[in-house]
N, C-alpha and C. Protein backbone atom coordinates (compact mmCIF):
# COMPACT_ATOMS: atom_id res chain seq x y z
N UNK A 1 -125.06 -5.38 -48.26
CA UNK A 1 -124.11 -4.43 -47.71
C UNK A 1 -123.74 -4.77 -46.27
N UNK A 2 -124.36 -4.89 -45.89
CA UNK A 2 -124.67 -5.49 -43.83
C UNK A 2 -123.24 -6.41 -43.93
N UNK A 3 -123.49 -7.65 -44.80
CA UNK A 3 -122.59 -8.94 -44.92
C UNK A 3 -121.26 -8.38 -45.04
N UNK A 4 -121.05 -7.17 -46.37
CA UNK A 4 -119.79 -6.89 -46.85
C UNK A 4 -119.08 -6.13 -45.19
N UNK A 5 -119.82 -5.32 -44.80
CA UNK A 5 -118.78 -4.73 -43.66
C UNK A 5 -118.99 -5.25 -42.58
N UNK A 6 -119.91 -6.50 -42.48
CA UNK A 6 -119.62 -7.35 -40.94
C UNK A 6 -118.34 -7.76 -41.11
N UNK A 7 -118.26 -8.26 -42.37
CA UNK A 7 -117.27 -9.09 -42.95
C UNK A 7 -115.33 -8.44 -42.71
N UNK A 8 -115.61 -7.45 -43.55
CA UNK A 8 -114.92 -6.04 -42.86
C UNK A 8 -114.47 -5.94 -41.55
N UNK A 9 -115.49 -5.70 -40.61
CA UNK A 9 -115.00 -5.55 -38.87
C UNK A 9 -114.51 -6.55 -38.71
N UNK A 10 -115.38 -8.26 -39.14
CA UNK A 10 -114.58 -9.28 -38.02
C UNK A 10 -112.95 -9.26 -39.01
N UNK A 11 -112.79 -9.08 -40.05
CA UNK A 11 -111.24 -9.38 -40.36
C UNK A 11 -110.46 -8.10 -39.63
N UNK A 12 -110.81 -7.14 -39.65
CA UNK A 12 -110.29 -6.30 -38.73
C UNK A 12 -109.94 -6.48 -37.47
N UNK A 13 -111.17 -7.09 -36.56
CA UNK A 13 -111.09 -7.24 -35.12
C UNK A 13 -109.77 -8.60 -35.22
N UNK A 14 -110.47 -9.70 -36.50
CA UNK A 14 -109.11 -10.70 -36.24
C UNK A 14 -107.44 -10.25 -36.43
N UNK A 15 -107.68 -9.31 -36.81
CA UNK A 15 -105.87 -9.03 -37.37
C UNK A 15 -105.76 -8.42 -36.04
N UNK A 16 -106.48 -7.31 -35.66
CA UNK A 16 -106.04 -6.61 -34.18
C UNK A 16 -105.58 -7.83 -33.07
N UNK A 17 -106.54 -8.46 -33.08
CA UNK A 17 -106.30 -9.63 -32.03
C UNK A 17 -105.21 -10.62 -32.13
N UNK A 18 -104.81 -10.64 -33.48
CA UNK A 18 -103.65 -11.72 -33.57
C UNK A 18 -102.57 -10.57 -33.41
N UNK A 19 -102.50 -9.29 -34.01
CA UNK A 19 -101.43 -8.43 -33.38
C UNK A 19 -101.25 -8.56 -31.69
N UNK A 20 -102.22 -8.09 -31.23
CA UNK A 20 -102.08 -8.30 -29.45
C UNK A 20 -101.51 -9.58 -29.32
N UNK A 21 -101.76 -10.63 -29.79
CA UNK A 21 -101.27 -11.58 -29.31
C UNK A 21 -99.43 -11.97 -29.71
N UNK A 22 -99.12 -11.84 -30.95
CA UNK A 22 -97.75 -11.77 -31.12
C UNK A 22 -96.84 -10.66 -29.97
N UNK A 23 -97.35 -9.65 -29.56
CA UNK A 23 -96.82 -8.54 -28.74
C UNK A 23 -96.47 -9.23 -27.87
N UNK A 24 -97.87 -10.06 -26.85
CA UNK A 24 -97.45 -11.07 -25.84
C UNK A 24 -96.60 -11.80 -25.67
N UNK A 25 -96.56 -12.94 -27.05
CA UNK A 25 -95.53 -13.49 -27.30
C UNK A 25 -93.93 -13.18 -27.15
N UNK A 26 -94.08 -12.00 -27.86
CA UNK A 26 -92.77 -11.46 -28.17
C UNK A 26 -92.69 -11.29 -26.79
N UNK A 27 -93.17 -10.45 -26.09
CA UNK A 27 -92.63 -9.79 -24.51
C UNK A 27 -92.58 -11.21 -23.92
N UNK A 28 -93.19 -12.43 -24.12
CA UNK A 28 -92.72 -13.56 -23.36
C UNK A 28 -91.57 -13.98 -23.25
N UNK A 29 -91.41 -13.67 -24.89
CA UNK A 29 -89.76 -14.54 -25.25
C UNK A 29 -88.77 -13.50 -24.96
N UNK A 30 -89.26 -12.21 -25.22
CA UNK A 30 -87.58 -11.35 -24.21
C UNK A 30 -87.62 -11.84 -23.10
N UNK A 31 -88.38 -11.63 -21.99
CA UNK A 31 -88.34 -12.29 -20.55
C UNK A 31 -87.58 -13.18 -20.42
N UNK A 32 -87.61 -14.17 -21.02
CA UNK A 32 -86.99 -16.03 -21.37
C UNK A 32 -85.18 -16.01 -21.69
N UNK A 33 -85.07 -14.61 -22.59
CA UNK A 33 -84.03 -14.56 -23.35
C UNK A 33 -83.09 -13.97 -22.12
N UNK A 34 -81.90 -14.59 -21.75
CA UNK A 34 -80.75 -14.00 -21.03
C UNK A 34 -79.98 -12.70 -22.03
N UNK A 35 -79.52 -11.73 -21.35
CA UNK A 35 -79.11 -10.92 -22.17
C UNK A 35 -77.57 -10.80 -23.10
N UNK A 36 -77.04 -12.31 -22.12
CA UNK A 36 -75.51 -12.91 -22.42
C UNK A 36 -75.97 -13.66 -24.15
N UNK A 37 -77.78 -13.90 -24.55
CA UNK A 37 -77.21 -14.78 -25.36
C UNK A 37 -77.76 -13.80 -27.36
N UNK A 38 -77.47 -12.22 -26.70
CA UNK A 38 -77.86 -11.40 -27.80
C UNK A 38 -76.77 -10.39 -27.63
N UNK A 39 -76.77 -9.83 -28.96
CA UNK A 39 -76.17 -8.80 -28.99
C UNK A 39 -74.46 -9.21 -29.34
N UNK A 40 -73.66 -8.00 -29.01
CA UNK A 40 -72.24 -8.40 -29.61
C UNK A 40 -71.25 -8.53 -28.08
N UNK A 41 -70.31 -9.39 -28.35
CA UNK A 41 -68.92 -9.24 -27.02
C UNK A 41 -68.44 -8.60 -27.01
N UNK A 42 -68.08 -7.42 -26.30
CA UNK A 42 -67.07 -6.40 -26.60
C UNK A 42 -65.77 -6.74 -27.08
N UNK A 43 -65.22 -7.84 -27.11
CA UNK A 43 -64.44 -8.24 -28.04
C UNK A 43 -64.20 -8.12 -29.15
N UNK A 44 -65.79 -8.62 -30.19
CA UNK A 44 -65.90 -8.20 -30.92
C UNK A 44 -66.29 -6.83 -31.85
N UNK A 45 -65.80 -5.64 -30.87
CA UNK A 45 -67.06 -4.40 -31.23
C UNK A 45 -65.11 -3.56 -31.22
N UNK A 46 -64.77 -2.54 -31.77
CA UNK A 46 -64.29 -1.53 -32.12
C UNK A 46 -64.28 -0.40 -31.24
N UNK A 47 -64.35 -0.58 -29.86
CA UNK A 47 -65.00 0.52 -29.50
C UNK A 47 -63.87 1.47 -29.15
N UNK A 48 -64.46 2.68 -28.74
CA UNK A 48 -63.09 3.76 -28.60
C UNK A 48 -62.86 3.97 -27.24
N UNK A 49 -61.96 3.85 -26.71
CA UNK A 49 -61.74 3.43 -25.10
C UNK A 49 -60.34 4.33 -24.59
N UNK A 50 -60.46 5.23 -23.36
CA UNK A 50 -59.92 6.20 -23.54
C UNK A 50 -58.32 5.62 -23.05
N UNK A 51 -57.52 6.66 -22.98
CA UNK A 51 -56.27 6.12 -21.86
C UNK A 51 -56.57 6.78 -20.72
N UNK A 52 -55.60 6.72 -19.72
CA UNK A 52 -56.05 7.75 -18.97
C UNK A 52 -55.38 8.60 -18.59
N UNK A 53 -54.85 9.33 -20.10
CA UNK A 53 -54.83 10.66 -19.90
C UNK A 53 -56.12 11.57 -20.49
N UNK A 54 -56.68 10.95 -21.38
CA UNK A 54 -58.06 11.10 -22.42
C UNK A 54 -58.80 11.87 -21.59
N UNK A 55 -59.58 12.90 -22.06
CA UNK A 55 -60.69 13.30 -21.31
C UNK A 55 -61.48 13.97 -22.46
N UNK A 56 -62.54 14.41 -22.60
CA UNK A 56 -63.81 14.83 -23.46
C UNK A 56 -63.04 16.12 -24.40
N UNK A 57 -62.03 16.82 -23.97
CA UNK A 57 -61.62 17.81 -24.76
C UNK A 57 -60.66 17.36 -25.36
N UNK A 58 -60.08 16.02 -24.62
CA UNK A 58 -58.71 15.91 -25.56
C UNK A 58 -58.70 14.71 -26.89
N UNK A 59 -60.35 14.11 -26.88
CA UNK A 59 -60.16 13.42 -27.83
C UNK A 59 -61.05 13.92 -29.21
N UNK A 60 -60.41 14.11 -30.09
CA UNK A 60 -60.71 14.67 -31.33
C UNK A 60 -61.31 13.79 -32.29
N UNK A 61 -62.57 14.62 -32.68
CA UNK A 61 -63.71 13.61 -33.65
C UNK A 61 -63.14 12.77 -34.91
N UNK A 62 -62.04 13.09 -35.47
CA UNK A 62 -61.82 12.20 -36.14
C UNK A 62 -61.44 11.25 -35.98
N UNK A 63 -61.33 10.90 -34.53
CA UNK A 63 -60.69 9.70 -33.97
C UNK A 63 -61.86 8.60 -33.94
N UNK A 64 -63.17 9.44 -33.70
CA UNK A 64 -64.69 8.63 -33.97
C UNK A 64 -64.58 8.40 -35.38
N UNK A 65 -64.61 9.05 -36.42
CA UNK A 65 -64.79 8.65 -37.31
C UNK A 65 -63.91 7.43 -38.22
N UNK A 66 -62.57 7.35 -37.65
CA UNK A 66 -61.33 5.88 -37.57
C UNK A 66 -61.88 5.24 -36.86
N UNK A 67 -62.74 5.28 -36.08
CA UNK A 67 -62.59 4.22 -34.78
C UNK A 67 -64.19 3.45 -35.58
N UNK A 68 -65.20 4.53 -35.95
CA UNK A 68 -65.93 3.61 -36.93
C UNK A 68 -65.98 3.27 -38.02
N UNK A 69 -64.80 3.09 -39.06
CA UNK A 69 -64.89 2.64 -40.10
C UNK A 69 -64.07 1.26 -40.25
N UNK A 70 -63.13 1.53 -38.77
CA UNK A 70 -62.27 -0.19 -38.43
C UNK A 70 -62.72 -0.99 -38.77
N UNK A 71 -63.89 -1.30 -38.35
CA UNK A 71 -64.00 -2.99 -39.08
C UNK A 71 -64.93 -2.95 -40.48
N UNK A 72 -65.34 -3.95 -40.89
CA UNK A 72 -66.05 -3.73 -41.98
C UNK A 72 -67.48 -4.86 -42.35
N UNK A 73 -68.65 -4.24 -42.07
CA UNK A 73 -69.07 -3.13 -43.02
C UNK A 73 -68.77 -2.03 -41.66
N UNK A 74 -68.41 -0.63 -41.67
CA UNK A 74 -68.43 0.23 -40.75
C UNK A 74 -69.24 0.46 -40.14
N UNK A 75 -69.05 0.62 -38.84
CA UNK A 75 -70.16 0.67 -37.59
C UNK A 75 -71.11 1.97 -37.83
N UNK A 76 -71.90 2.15 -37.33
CA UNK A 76 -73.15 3.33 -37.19
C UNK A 76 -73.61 3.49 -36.31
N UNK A 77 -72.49 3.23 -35.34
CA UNK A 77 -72.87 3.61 -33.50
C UNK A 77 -71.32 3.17 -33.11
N UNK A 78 -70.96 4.14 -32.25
CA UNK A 78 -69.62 3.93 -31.64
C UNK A 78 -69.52 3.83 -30.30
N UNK A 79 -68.95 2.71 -29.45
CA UNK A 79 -69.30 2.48 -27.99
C UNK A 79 -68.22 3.90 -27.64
N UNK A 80 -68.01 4.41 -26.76
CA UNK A 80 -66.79 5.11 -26.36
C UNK A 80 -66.87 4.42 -24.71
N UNK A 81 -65.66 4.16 -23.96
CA UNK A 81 -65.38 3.60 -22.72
C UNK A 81 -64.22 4.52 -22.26
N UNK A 82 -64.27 4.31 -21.12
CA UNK A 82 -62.91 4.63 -20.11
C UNK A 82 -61.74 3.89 -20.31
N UNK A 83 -60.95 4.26 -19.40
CA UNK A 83 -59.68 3.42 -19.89
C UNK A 83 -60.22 2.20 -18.71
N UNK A 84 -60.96 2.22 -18.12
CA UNK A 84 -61.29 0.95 -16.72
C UNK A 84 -62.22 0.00 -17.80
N UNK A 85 -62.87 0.59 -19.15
CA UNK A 85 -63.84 0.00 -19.93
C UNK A 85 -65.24 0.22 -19.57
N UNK A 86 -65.40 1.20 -18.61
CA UNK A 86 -66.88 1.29 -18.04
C UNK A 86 -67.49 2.70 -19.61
N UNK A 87 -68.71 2.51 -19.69
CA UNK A 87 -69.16 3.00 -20.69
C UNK A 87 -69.54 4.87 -20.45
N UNK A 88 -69.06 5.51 -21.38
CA UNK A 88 -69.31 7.21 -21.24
C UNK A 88 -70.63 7.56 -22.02
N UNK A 89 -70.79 6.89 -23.52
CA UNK A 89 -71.46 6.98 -24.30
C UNK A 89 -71.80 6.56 -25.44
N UNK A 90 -72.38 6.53 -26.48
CA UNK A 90 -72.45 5.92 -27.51
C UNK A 90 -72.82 6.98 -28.23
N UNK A 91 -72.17 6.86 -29.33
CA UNK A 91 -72.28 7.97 -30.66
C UNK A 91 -72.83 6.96 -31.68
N UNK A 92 -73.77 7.87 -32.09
CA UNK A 92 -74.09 7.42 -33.53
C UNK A 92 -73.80 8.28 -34.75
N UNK A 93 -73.85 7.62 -36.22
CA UNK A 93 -72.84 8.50 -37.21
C UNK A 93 -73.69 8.78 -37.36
N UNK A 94 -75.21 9.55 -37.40
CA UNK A 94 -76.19 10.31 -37.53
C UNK A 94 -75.73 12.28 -37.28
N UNK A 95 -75.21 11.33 -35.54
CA UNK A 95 -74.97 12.33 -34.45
C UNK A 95 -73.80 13.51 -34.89
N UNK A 96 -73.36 12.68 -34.81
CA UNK A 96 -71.40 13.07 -35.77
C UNK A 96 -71.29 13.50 -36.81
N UNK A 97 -72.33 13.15 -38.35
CA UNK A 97 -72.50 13.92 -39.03
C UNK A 97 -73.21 15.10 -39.33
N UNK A 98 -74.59 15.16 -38.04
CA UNK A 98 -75.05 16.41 -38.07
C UNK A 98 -74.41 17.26 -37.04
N UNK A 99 -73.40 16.80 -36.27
CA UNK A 99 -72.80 17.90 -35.93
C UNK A 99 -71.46 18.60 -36.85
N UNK A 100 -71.36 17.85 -37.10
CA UNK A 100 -69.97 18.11 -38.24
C UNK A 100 -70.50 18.81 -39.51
N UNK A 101 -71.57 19.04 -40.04
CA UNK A 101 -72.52 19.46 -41.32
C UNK A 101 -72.58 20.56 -40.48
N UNK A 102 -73.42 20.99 -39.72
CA UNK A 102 -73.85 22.16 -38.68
C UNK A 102 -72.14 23.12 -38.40
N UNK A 103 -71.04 22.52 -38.51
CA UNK A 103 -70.00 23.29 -37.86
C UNK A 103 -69.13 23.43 -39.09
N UNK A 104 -69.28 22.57 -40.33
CA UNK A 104 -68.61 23.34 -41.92
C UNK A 104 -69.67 24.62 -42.28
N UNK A 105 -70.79 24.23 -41.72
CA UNK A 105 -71.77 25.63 -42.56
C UNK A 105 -71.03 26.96 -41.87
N UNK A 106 -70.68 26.65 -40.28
CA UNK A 106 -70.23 27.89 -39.77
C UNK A 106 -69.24 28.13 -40.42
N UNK A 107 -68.43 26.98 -40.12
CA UNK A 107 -66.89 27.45 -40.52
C UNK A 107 -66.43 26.62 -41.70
N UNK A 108 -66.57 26.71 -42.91
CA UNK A 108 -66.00 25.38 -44.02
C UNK A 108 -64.68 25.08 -43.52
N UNK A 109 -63.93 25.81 -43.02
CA UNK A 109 -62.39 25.68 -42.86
C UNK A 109 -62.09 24.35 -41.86
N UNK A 110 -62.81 24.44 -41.11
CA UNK A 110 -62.70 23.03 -40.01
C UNK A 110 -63.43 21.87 -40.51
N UNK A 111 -62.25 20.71 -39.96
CA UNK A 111 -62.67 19.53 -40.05
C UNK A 111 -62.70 18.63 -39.22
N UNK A 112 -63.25 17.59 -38.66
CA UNK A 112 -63.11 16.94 -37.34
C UNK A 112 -62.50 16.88 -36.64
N UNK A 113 -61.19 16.69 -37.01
CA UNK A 113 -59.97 16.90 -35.83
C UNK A 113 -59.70 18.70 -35.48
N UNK A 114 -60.57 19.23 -36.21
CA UNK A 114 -60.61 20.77 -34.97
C UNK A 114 -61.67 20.62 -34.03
N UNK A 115 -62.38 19.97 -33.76
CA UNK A 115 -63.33 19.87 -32.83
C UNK A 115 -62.81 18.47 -32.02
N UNK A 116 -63.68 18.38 -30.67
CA UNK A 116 -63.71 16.89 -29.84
C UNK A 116 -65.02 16.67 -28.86
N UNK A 117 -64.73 15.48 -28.30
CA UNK A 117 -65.77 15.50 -27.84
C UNK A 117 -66.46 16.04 -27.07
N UNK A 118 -65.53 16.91 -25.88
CA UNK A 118 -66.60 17.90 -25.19
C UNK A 118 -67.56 19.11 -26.14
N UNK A 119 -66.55 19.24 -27.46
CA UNK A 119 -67.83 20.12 -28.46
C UNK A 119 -69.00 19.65 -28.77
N UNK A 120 -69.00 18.33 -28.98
CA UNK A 120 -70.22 17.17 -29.36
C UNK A 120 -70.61 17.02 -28.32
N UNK A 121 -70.69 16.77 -27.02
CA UNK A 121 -71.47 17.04 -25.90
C UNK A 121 -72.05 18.26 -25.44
N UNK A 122 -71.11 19.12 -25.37
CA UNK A 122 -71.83 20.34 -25.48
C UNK A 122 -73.16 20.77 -26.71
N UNK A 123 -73.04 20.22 -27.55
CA UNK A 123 -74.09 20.46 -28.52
C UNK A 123 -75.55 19.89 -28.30
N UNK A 124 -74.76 18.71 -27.83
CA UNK A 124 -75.65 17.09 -27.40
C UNK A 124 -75.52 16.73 -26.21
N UNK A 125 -76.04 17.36 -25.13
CA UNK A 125 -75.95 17.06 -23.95
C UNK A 125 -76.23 15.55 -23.70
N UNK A 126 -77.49 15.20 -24.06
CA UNK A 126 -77.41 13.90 -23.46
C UNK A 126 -77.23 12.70 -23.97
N UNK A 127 -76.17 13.06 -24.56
CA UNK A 127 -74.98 11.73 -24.94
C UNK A 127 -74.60 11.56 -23.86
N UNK A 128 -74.15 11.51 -22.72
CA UNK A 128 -73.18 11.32 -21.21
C UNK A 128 -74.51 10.33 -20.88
N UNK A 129 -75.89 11.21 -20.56
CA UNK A 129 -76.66 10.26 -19.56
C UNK A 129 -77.67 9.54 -20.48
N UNK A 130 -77.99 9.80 -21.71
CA UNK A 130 -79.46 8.69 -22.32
C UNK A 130 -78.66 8.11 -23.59
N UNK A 131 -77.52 8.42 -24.31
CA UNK A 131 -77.35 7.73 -25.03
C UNK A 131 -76.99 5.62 -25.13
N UNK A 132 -77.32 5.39 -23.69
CA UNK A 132 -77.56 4.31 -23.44
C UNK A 132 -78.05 4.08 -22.35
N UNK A 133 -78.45 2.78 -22.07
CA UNK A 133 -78.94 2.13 -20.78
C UNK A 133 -77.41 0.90 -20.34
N UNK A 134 -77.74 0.22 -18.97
CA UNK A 134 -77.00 -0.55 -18.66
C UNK A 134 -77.79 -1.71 -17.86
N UNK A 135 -77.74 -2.72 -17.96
CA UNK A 135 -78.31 -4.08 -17.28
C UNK A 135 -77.11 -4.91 -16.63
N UNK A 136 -77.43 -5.94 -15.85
CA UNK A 136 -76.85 -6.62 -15.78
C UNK A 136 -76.52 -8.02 -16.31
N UNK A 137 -75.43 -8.68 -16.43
CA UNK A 137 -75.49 -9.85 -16.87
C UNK A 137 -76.31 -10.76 -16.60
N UNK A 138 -76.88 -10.92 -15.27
CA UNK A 138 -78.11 -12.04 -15.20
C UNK A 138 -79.59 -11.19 -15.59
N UNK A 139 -79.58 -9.92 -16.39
CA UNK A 139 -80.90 -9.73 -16.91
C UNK A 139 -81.56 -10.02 -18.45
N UNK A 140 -83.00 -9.74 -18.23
CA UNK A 140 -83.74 -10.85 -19.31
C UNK A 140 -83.32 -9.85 -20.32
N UNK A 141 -83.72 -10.08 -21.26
CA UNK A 141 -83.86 -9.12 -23.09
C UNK A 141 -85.13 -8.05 -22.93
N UNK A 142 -85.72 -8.48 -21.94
CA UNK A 142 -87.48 -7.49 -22.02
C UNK A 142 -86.50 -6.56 -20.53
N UNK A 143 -85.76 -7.09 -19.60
CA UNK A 143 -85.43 -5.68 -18.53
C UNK A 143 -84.55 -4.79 -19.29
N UNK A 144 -83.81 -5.11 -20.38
CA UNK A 144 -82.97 -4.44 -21.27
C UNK A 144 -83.45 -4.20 -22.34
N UNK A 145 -84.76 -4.04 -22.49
CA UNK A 145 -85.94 -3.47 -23.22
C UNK A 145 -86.46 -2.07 -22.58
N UNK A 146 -86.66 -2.43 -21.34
CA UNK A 146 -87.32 -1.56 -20.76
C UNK A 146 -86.62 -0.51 -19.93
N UNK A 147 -85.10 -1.03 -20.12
CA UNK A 147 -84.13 -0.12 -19.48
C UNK A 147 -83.94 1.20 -20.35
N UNK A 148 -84.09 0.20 -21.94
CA UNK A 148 -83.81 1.06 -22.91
C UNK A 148 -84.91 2.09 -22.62
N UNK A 149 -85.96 1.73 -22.85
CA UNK A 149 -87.27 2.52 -22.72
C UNK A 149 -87.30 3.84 -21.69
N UNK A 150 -86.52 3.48 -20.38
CA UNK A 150 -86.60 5.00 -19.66
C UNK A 150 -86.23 6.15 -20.30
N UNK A 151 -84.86 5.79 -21.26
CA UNK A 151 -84.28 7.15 -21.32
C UNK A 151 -84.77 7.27 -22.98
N UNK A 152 -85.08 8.65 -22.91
CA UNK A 152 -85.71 8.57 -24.10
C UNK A 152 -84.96 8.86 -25.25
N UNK A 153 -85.02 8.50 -26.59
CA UNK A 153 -83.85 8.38 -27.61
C UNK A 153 -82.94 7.64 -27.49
N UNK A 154 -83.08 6.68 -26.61
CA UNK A 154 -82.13 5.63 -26.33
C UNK A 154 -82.40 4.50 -26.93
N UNK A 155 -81.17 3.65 -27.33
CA UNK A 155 -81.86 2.48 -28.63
C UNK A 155 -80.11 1.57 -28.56
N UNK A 156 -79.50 1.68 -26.92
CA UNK A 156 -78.58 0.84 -26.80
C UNK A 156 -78.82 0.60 -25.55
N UNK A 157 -78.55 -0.76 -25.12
CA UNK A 157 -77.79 -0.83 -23.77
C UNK A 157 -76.43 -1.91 -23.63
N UNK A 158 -76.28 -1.73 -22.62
CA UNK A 158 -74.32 -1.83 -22.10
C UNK A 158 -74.93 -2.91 -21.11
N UNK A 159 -73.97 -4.18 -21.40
CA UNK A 159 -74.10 -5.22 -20.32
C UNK A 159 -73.29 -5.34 -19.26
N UNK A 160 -72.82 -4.60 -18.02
CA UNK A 160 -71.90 -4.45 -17.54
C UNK A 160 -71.78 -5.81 -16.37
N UNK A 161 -70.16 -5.58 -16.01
CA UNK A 161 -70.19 -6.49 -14.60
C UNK A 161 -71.27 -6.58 -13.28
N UNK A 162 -71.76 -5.29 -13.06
CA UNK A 162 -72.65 -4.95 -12.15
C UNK A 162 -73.97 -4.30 -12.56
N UNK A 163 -74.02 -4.30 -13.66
CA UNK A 163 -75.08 -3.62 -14.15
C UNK A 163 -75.06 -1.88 -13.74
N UNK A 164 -74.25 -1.31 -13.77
CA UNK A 164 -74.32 -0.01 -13.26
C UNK A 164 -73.06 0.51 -14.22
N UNK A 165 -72.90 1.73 -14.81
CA UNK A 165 -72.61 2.28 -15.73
C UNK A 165 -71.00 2.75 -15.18
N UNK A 166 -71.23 2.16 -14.00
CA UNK A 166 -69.52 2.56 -13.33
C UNK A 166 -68.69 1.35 -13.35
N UNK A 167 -68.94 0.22 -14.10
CA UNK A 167 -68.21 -1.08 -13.80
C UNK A 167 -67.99 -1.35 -15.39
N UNK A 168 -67.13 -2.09 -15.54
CA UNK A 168 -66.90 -2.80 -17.16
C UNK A 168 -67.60 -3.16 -18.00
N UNK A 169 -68.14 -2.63 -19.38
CA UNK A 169 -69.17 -3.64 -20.49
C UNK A 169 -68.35 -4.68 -20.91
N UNK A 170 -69.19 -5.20 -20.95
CA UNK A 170 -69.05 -7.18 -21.27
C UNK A 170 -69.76 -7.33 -22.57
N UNK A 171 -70.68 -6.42 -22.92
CA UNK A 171 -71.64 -6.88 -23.95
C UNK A 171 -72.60 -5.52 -24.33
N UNK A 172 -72.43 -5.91 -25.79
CA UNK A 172 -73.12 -4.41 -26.12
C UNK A 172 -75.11 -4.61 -26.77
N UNK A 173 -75.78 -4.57 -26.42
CA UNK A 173 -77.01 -5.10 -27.84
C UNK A 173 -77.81 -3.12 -27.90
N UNK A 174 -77.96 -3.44 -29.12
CA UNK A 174 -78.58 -2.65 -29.95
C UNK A 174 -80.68 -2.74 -29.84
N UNK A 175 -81.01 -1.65 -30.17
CA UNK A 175 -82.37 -2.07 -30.48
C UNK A 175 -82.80 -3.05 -31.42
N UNK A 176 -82.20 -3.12 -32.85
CA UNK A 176 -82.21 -4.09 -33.71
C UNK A 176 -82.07 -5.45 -32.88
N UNK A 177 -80.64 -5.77 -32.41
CA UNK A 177 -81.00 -6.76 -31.66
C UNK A 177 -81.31 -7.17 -30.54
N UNK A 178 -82.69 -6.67 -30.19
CA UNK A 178 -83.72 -6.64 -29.07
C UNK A 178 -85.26 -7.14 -30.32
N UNK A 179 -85.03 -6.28 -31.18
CA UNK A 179 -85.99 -6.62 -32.01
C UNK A 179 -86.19 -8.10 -32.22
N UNK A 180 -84.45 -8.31 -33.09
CA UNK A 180 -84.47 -9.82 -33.55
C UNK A 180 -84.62 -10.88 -32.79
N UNK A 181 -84.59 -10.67 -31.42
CA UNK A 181 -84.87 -11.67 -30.34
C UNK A 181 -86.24 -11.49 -30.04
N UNK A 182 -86.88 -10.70 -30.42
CA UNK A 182 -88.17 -10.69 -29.83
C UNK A 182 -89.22 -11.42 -31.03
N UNK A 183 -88.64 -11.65 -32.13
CA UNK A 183 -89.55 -12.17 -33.64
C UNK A 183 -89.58 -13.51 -32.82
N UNK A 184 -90.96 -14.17 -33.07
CA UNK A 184 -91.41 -15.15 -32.86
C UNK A 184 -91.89 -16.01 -33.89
């Protein structure tokens, strides 16, 4: 019996230990990774970008829900920008459909385009300040890890000109791809 669960702990202690060690790894190789060479170009991303007459009351949710089904397969996070391109927020169709489920129960009669986005902020306050992070272009994949990490429920960040949420995104990455850069 002694043999069977020594046997036991050390495969245990070895799997723990090779876990710790891939973690390392991984946090090595975000460090390594520039954040220009993950994630999508805003070029390529759909995002909903205001004019500037646009403001939070005047743009109506079904305009999120066109703006994510544009390309294909349809998005499941929607950048929204200014008309300068600096980033307001990111919606996810999680977000959008439990607010939209929550506001037919009140009212069946309404449908997205009776509501906008200051209703979805108002519901969801912190879509404006945690629904993303922002880095800069010369930062690693692990500072845009850990940017993500302050705000909590956050699982995007925005690559801007200056790294500050008042200047232009250049580049969008996702948690997924923070993940996929971090597999070793």
């Amino acid at each position: 019996m002694a043999f069977y669960f020594g046997k036991e702990n050390f495969k245990a202690a070895t799997d723990s230990l090779s876990q710790i060690a891939r973690q390392l790894t991984s946090q090595e190789k975000l460090g390594q990774t520039n954040v220009q060479e993950i994630g999508k170009p805003m070029e390529a991303v759909a995002p909903l970008r205001f004019d500037e007459t646009d403001k939070l009351e005047t743009v109506t949710l079904d305009k999120l829900e066109e703006k994510m089904r544009a390309k294909e397969p349809p998005f499941e996070r929607l950048p929204i920008l200014s008309a300068k391109g600096a980033p307001l927020m990111l919606v996810h169709r999680s977000v959008l459909n439990d607010f939209l489920l929550n506001k037919k129960t009140a009212d069946p009669g309404k449908t997205a385009k009776d509501y906008n986005l200051s209703n979805l902020v108002k519901d969801y306050p912190w879509l404006e300040q945690n629904s993303f992070a922002t880095v800069s272009p010369t930062a690693s994949a692990a500072q845009a890890k850990d940017a993500m990490a302050q705000k909590k429920g956050c699982s995007d960040v925005f690559v801007t000109m200056d790294g500050t949420s008042a200047s232009a995104v250049t580049r969008w990455i996702t948690n997924v791809d923070l993940l996929q850069a971090a597999q070793v």
